[in-house]
Protein backbone atom coordinates (compact mmCIF):
# COMPACT_ATOMS: atom_id res chain seq x y z
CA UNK A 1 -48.28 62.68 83.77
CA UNK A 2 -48.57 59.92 86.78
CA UNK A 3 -51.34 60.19 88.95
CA UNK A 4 -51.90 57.80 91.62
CA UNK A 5 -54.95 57.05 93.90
CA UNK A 6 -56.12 54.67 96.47
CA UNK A 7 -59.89 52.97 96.57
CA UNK A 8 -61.48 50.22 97.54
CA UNK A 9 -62.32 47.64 95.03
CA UNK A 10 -64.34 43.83 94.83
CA UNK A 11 -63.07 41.21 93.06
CA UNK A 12 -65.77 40.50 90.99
CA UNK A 13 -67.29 36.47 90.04
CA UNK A 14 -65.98 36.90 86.78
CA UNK A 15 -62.57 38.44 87.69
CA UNK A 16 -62.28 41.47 86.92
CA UNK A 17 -62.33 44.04 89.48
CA UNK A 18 -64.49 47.34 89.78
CA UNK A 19 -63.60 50.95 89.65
CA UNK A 20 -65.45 53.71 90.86
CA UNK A 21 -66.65 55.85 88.44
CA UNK A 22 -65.64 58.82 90.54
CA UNK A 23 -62.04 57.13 90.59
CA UNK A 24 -61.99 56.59 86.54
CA UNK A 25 -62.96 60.01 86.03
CA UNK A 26 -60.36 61.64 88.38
CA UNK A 27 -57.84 59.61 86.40
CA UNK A 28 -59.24 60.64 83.21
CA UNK A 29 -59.46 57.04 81.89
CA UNK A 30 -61.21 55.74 79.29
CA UNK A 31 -62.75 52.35 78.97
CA UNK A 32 -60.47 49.62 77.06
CA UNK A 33 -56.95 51.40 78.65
CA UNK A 34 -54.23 49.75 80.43
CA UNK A 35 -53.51 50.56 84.13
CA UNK A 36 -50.98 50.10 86.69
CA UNK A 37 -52.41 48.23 90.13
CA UNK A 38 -50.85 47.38 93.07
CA UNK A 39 -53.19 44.97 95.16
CA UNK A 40 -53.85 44.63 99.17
CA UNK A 41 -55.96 42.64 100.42
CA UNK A 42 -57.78 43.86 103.82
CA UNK A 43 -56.64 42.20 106.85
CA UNK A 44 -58.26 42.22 110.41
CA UNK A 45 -55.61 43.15 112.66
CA UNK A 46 -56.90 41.26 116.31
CA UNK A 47 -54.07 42.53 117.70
CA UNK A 48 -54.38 46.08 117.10
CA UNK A 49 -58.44 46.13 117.29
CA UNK A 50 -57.74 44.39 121.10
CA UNK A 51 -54.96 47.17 122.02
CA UNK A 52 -57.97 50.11 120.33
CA UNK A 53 -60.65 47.81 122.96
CA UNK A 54 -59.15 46.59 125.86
CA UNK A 55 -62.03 45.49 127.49
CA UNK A 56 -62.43 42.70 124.43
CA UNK A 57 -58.83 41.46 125.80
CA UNK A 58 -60.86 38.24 126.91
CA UNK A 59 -63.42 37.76 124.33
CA UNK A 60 -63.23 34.73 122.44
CA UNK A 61 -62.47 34.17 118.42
CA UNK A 62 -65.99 34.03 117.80
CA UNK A 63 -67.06 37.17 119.77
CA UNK A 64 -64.41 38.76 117.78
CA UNK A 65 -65.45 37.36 114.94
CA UNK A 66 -69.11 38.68 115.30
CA UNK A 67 -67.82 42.62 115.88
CA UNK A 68 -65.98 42.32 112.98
CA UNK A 69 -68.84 41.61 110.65
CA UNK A 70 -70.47 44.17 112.31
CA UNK A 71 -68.02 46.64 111.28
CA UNK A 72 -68.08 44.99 107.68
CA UNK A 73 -71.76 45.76 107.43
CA UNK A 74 -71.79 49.34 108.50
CA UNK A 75 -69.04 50.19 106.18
CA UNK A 76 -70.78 48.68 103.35
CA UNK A 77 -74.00 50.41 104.34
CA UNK A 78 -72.01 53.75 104.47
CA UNK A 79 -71.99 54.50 108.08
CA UNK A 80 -68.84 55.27 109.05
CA UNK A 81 -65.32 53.22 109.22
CA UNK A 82 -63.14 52.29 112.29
CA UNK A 83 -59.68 52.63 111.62
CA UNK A 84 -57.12 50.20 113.78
């Protein structure tokens, strides 16, 4: 049986990257077993976050910049995410 599921994951110092316990158990895997991944990295789209805000149509790079690690730090603090 495949089962497929999508999560967010760090790449970790030594390589290896995490999965959530809640993910491994939906999956029914056991530690030591082979997976499948497919790998995205995250992009900021400035396009698309300037068309969702179009009052920041004139803000520079670095204004930008600054919301966006905003939005980085409430997502990792569990606060809620933006989608573009």
């Amino acid at each position: 049986m495949r089962k497929v599921t999508t999560f967010k994951a760090k790449y970790l110092e030594d390589g290896h990257l995490s999965i959530p316990q809640a993910v491994a158990g939906s999956l029914l895997l056991r530690k030591g077993e082979e997976v499948q991944i497919a790998i995205e990295r995250e992009k900021f789209d400035k396009n698309g976050f300037l068309r969702l805000f179009g009052i920041w149509k004139e803000k520079s790079e670095e204004e930008v910049h600054f919301y966006r690690e905003i939005l980085k730090e409430r997502e990792a603090f569990g606060r809620g995410e933006v989608e573009l």
